[in-house]
N, C-alpha and C. Protein backbone atom coordinates (compact mmCIF):
# COMPACT_ATOMS: atom_id res chain seq x y z
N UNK A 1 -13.43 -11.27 19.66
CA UNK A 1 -12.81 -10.25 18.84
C UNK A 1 -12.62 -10.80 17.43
N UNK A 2 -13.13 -9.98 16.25
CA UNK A 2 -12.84 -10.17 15.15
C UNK A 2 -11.65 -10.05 14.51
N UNK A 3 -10.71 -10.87 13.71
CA UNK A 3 -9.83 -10.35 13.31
C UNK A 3 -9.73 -10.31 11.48
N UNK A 4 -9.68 -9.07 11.31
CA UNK A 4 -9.99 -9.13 9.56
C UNK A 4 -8.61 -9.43 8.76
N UNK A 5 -9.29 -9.97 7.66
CA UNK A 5 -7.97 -10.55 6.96
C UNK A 5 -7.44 -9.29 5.95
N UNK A 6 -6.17 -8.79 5.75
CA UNK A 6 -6.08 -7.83 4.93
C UNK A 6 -5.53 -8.61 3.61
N UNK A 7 -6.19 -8.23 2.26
CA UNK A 7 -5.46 -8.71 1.27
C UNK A 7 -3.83 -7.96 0.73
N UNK A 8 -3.39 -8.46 -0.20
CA UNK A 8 -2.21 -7.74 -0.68
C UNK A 8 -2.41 -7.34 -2.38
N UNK A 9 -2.22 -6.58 -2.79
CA UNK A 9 -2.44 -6.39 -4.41
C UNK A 9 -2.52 -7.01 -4.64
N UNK A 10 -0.83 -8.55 -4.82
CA UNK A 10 -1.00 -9.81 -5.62
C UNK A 10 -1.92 -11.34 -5.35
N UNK A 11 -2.95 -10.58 -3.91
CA UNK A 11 -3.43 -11.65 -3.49
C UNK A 11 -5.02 -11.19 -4.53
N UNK A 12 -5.37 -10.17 -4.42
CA UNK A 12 -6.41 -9.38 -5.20
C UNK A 12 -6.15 -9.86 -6.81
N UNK A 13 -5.37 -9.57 -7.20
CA UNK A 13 -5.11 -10.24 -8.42
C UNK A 13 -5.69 -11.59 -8.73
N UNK A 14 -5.31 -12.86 -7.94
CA UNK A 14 -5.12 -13.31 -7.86
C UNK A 14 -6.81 -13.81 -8.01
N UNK A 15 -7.22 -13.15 -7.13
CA UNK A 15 -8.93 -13.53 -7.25
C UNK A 15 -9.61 -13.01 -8.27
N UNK A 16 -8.99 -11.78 -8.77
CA UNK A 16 -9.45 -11.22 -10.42
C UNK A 16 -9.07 -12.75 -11.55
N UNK A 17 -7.93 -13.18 -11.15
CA UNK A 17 -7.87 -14.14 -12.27
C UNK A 17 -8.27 -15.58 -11.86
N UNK A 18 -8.81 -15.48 -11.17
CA UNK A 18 -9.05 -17.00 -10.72
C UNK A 18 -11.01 -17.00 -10.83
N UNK A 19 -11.32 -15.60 -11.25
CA UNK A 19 -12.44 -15.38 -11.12
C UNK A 19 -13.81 -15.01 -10.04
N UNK A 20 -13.26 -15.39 -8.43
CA UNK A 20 -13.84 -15.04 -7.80
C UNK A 20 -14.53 -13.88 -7.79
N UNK A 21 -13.90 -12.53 -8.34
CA UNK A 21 -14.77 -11.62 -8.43
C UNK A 21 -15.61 -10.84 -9.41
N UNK A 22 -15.78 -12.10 -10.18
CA UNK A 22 -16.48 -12.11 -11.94
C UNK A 22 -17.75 -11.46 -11.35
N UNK A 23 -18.11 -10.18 -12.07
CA UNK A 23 -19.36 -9.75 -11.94
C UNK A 23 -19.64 -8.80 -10.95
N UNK A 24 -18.59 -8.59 -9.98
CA UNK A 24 -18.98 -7.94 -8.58
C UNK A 24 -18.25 -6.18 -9.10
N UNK A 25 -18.71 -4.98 -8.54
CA UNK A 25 -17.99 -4.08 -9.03
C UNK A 25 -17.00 -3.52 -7.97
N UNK A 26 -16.06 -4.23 -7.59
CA UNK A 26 -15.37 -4.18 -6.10
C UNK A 26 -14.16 -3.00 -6.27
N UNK A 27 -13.59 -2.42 -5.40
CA UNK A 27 -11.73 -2.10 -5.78
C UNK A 27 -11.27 -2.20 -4.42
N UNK A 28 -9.61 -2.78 -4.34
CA UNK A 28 -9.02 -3.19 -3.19
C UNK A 28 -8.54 -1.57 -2.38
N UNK A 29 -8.83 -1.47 -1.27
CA UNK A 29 -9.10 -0.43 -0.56
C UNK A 29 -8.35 -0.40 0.75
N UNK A 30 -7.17 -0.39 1.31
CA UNK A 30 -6.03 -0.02 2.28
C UNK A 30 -6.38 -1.88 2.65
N UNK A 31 -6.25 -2.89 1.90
CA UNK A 31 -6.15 -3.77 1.90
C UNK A 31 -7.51 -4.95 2.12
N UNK A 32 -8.13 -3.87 2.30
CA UNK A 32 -10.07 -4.81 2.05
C UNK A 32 -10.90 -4.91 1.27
N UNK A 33 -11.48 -5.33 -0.03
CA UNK A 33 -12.10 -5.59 -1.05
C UNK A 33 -13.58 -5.12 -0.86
N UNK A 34 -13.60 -3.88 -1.24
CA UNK A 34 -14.85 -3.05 -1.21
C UNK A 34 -15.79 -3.19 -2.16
N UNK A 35 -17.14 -3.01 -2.60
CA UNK A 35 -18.05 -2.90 -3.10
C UNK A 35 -18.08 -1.50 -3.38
N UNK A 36 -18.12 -1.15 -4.83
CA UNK A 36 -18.14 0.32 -4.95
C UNK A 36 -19.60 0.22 -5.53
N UNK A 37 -20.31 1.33 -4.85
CA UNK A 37 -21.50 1.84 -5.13
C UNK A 37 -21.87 2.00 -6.96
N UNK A 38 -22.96 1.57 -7.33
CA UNK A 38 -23.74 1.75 -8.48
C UNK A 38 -23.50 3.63 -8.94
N UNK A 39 -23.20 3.97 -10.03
CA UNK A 39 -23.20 5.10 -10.39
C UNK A 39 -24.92 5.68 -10.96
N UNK A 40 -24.67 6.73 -10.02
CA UNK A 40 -26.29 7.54 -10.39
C UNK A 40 -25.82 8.34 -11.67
N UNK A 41 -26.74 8.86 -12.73
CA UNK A 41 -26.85 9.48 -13.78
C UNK A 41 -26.05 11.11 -13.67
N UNK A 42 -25.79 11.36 -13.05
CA UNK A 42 -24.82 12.87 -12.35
C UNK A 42 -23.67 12.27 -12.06
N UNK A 43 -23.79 11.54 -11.59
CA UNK A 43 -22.34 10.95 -11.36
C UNK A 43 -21.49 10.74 -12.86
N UNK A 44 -22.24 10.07 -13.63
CA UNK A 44 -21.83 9.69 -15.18
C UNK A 44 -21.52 10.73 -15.71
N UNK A 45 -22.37 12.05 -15.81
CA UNK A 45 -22.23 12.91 -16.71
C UNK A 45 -20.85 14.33 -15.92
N UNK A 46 -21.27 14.70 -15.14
CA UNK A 46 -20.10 15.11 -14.55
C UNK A 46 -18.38 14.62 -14.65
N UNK A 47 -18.56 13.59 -14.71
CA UNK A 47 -17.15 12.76 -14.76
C UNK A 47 -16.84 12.33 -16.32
N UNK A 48 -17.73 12.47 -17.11
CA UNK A 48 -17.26 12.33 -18.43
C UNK A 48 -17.28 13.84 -19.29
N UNK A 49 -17.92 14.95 -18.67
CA UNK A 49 -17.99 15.98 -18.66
C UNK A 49 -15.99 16.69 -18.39
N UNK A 50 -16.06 16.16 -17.24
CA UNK A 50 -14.58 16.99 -17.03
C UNK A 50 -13.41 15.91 -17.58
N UNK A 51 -13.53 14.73 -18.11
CA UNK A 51 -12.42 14.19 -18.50
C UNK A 51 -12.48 14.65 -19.87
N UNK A 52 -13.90 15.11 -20.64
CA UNK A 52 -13.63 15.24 -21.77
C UNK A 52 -12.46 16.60 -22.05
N UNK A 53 -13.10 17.43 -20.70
CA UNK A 53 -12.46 18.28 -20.88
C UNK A 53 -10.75 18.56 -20.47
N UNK A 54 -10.31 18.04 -19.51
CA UNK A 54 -9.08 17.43 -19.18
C UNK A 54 -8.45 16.97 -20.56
N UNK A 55 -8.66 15.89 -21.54
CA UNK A 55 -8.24 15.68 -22.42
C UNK A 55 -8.25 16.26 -23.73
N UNK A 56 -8.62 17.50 -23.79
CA UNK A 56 -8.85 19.15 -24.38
C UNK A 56 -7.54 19.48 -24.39
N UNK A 57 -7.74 19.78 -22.78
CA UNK A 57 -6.32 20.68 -22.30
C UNK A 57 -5.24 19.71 -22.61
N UNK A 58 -5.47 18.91 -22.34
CA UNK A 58 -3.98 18.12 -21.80
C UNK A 58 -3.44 16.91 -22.80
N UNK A 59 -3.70 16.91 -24.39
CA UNK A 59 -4.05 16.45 -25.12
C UNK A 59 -2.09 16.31 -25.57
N UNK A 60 -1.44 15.34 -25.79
CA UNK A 60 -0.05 15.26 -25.64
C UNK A 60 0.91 15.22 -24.68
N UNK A 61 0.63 15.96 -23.35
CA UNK A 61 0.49 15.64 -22.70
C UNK A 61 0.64 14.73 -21.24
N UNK A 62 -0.59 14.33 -21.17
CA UNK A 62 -0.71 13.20 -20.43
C UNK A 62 -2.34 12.59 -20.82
N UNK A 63 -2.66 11.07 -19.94
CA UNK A 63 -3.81 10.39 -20.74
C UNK A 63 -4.21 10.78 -19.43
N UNK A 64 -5.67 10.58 -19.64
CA UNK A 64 -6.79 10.86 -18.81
C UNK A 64 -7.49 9.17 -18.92
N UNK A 65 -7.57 8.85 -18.12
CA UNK A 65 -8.08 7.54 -17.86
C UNK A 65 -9.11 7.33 -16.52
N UNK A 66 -10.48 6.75 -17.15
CA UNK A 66 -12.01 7.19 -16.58
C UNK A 66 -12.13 5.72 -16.02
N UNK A 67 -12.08 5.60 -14.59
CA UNK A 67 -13.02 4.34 -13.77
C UNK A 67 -11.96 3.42 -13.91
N UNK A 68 -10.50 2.82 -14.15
CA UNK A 68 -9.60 2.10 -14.25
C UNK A 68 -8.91 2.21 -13.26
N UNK A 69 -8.32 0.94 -13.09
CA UNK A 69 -7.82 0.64 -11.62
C UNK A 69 -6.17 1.34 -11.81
N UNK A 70 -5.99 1.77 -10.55
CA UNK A 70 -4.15 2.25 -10.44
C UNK A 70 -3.60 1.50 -9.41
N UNK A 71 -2.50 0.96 -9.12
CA UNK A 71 -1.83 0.14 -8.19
C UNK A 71 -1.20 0.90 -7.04
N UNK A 72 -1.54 0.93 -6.09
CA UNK A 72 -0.38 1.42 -4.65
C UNK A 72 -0.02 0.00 -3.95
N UNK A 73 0.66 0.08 -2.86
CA UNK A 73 1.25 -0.20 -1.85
C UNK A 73 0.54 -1.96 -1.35
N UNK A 74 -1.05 -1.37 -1.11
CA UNK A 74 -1.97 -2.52 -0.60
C UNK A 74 -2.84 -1.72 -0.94
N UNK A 75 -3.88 -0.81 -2.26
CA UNK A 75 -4.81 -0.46 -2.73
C UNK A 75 -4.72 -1.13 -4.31
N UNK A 76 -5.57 -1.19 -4.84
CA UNK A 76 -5.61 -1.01 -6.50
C UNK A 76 -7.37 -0.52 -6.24
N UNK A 77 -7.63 0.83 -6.30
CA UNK A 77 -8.80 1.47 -6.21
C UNK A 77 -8.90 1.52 -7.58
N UNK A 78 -10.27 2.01 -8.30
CA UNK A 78 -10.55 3.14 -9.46
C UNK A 78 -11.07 4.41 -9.57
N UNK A 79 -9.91 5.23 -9.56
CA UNK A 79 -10.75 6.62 -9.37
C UNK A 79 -11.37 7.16 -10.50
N UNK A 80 -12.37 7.92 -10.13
CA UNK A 80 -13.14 8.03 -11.51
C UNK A 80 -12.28 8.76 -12.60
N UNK A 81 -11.46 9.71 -12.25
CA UNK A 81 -10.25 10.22 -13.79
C UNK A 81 -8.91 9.65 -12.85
N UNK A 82 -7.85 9.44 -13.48
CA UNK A 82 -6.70 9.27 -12.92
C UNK A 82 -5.82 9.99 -14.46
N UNK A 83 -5.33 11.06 -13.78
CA UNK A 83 -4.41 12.42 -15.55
C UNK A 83 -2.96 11.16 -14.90
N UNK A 84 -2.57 10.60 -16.24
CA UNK A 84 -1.43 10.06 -15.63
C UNK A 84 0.04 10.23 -16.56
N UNK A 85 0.44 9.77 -16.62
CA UNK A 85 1.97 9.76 -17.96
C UNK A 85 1.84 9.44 -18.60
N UNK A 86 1.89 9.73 -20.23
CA UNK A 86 1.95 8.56 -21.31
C UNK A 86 3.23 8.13 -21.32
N UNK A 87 3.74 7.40 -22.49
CA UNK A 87 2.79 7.16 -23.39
C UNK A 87 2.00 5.45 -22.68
N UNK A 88 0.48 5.69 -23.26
CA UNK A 88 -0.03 4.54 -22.99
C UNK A 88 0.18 3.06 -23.24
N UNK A 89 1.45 2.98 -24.37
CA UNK A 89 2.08 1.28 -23.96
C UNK A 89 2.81 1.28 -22.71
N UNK A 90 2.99 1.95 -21.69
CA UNK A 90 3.89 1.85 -20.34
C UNK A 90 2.79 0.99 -19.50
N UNK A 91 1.29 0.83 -19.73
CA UNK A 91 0.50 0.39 -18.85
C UNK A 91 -0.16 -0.71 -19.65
N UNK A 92 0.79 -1.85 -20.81
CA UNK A 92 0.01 -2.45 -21.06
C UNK A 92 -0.08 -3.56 -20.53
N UNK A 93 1.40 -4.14 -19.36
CA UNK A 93 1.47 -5.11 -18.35
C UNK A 93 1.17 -4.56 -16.80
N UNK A 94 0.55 -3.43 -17.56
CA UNK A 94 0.30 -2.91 -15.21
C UNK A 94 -0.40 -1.72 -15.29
N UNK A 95 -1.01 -1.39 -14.17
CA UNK A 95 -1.95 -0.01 -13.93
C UNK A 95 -0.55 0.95 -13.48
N UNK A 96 -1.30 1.98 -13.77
CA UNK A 96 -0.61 3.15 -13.39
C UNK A 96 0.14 3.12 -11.42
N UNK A 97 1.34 3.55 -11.03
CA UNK A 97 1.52 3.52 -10.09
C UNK A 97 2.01 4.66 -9.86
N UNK A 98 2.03 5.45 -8.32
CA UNK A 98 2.26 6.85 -7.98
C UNK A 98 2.86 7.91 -9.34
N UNK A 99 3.99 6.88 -8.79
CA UNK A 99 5.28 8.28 -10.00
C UNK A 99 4.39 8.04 -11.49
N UNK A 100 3.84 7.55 -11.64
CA UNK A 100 3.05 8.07 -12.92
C UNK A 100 1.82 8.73 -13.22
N UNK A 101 1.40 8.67 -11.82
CA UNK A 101 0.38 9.61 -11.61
C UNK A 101 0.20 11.05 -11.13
N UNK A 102 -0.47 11.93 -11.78
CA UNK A 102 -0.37 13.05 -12.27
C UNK A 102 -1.29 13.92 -11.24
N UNK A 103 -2.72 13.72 -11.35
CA UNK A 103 -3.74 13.86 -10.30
C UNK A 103 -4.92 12.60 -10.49
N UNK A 104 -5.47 12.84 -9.32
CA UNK A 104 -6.59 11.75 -9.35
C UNK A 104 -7.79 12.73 -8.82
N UNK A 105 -9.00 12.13 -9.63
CA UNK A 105 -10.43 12.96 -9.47
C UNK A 105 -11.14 11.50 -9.05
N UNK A 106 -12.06 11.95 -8.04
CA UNK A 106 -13.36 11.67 -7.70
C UNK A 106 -14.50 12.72 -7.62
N UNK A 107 -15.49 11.92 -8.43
CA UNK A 107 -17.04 12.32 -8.53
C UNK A 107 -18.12 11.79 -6.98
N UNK A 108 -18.20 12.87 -6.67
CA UNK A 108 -18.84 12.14 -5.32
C UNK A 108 -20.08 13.32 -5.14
N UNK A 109 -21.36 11.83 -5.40
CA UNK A 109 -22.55 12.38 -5.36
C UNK A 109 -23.16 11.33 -3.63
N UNK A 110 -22.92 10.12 -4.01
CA UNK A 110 -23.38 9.31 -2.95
C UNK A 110 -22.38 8.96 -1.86
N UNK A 111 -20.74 9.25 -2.07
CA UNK A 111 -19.67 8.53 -1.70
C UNK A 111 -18.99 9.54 -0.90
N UNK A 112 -19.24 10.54 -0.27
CA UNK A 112 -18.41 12.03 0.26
C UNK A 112 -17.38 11.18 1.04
N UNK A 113 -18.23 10.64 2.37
CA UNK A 113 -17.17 10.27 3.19
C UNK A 113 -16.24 9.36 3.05
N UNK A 114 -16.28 8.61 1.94
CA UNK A 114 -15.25 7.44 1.49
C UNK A 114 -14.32 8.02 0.91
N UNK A 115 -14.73 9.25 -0.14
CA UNK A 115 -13.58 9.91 -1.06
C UNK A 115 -13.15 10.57 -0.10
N UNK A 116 -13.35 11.53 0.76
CA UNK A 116 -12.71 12.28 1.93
C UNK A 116 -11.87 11.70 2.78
N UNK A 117 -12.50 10.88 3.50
CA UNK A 117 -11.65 10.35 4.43
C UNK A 117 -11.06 9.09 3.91
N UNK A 118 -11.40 8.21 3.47
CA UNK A 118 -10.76 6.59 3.50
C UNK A 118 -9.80 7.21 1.89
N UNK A 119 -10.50 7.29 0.99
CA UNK A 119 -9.60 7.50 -0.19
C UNK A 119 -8.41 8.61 -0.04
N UNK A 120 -8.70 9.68 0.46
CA UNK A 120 -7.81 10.62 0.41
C UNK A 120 -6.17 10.50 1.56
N UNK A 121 -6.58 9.48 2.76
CA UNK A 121 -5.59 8.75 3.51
C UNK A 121 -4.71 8.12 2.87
N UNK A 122 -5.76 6.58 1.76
CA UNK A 122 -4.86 6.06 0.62
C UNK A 122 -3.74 7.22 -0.57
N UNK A 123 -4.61 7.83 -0.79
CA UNK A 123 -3.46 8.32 -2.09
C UNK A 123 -2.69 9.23 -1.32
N UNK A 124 -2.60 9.90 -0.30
CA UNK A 124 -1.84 10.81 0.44
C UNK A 124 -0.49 9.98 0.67
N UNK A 125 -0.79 8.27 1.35
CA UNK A 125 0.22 7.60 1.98
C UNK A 125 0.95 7.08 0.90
N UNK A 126 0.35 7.29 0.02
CA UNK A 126 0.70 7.02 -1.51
C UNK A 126 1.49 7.86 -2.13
N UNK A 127 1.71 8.91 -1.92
CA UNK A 127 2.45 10.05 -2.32
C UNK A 127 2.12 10.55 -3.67
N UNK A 128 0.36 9.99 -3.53
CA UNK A 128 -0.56 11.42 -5.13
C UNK A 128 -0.09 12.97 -4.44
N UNK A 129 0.62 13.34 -5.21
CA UNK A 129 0.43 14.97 -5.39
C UNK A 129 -0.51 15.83 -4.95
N UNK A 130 -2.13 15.37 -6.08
CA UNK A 130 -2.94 15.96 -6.29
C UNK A 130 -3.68 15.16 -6.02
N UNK A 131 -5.10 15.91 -5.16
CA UNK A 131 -6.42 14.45 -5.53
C UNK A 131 -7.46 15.62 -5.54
N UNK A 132 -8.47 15.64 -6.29
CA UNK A 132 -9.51 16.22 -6.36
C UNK A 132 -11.22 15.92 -5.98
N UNK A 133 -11.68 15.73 -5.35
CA UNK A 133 -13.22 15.29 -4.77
C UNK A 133 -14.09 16.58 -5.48
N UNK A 134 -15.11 16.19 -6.67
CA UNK A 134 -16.04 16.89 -6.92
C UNK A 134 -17.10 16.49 -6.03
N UNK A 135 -17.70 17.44 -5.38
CA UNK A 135 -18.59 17.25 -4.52
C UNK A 135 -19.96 17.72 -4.88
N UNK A 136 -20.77 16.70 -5.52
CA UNK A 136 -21.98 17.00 -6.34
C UNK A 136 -22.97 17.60 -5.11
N UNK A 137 -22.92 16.62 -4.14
CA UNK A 137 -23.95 17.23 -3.07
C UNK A 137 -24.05 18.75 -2.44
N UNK A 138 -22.54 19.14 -2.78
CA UNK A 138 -22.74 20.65 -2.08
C UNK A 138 -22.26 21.58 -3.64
N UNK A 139 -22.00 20.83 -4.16
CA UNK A 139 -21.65 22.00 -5.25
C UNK A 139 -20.39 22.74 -5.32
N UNK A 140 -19.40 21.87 -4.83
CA UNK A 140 -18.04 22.17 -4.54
C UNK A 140 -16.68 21.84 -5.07
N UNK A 141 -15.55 22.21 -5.51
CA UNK A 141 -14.52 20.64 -5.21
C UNK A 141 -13.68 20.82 -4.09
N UNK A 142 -12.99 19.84 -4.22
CA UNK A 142 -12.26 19.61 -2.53
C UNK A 142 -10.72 18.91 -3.01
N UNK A 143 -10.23 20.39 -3.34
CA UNK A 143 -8.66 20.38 -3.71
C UNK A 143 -7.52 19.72 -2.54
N UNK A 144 -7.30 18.36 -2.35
CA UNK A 144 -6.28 18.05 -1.62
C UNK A 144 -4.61 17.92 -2.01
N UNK A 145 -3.64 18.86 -1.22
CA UNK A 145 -2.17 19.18 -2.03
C UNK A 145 -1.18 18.77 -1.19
N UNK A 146 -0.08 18.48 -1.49
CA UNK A 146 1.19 18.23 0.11
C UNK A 146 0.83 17.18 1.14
N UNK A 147 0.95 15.85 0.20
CA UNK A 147 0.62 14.51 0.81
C UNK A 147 1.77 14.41 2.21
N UNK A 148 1.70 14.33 3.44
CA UNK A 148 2.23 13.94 4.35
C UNK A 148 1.69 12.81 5.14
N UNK A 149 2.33 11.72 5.32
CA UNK A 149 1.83 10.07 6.01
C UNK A 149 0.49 9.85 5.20
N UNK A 150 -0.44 9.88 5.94
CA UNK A 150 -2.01 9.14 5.70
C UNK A 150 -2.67 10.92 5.45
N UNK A 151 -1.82 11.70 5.43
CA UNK A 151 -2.92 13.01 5.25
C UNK A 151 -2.78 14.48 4.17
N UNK A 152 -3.23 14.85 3.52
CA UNK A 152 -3.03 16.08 3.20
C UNK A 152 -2.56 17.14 3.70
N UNK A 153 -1.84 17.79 3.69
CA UNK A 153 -1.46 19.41 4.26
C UNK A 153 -2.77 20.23 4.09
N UNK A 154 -2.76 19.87 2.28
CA UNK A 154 -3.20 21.15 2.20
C UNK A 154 -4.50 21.19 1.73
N UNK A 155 -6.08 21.38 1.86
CA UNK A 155 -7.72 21.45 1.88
C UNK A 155 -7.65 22.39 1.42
N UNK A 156 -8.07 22.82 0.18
CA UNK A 156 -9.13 24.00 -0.22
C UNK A 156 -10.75 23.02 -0.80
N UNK A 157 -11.40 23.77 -0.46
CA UNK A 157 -12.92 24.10 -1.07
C UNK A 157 -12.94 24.89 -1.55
N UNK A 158 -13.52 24.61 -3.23
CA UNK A 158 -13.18 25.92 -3.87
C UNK A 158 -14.89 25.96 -4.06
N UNK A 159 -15.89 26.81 -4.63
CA UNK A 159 -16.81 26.51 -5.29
C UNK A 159 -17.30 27.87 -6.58
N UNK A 160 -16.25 28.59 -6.41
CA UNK A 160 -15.89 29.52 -7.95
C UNK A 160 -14.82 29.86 -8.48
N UNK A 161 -14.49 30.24 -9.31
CA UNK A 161 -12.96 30.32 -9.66
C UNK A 161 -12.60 29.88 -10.45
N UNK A 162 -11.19 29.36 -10.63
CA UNK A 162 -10.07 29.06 -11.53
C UNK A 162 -9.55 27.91 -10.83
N UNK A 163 -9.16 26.75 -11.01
CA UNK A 163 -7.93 26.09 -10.32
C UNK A 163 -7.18 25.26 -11.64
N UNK A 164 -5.81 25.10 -11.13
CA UNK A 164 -5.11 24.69 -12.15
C UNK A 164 -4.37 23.41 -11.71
N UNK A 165 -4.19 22.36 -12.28
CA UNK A 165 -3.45 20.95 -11.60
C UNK A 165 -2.29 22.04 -11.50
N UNK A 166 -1.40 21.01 -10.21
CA UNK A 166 -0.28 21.73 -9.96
C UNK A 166 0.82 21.13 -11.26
N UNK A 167 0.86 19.83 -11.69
CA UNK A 167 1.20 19.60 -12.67
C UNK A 167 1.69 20.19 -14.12
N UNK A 168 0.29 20.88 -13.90
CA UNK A 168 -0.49 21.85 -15.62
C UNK A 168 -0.76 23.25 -15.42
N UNK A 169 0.41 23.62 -14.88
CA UNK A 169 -0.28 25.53 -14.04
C UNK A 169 -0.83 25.86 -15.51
N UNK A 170 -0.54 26.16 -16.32
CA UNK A 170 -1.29 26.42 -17.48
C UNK A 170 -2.44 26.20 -18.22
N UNK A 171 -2.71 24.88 -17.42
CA UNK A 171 -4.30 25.10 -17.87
C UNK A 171 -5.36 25.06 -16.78
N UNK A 172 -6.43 25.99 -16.82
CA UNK A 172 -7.12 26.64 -15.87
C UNK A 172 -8.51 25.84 -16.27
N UNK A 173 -9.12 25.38 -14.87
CA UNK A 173 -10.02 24.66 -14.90
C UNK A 173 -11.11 25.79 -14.30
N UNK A 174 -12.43 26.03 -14.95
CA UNK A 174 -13.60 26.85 -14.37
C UNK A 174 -13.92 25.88 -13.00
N UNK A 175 -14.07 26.20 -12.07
CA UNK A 175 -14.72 25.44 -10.91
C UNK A 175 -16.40 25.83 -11.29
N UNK A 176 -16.92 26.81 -11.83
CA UNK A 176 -17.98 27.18 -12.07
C UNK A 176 -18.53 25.87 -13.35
N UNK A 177 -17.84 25.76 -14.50
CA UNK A 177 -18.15 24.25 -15.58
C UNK A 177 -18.10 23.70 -15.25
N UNK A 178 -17.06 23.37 -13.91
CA UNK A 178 -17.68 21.78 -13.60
C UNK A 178 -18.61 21.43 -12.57
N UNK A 179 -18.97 22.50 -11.86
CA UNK A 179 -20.48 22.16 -11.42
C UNK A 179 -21.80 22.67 -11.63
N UNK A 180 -21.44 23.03 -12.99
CA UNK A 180 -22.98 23.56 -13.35
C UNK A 180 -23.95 22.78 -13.91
């Protein structure tokens, strides 16, 4: 029987500064040091597509911050947007942690079942609010709301419409712009 070693944030750190993971594109993941997949060209443009637009709306605000790591419990993932609190000197000794986080987006062209199931467990037990999965492969997003333990309450699939962070009822996101 195998027994896996789980890291801890400050043990992850620890190998960020000591260099072990110079070069590798990893993020710490319900306590195991993952390899995050190479970004395909849809992946890029989609996700800089809706942060540009996120930071439109939401411009004063809150910051929109693209592919940067946020701290939980035993994760420091990077989701591809994380809408979080300013002002941005609050994060110049630390990543963003829950109560400052607003919603979190993933772009998922190659990654469905990681953002679905493994990521969406993390930020749920985490107590994100909001998490959003654009789902390039079907042409969808995948609105998760009402974090309880390791799970969401609440699943919509939207793939036309309006949706609005619960955060930002006021500003209305096309589900139609962001997957066209």
């Amino acid at each position: 029987m195998k027994t896996l070693t789980r890291w801890a944030v400050e043990d992850y750190h620890q190998m960020i500064e000591a260099g072990i993971l110079r070069n590798r594109a990893v993020e710490l993941l319900a306590g195991e040091v993952i390899e995050m997949s190479p970004e395909k060209p849809s992946h890029t443009f989609y996700g800089e597509e809706l942060a540009d637009y996120l930071r439109v709306h939401l411009t004063g605000k809150a910051l929109i911050r693209e592919a940067r790591p946020i701290t939980l419990a035993n994760s420091e993932p990077e989701p591809d947007i994380a809408v979080v609190k300013p002002p941005r000197e609050r994060y110049r000794f630390c990543h963003p942690q829950p109560e400052d986080i607003f919603l979190l987006i993933e772009i998922s062209d190659s990654t469905l079942a990681k953002d679905v199931q493994l990521k969406s467990a993390i930020y749920a037990e985490a107590g994100i609010q909001e998490y959003w999965v654009l789902n390039l492969q079907q042409n969808q997003l995948i609105v998760f709301r009402s974090p309880q333990g390791k799970k969401y309450l609440s699943q919509q699939i939207i793939t036309q419409g309006i949706v609005s962070p619960l955060a930002f009822p006021e500003v209305e996101v096309s589900v139609e712009r962001l997957l066209k």
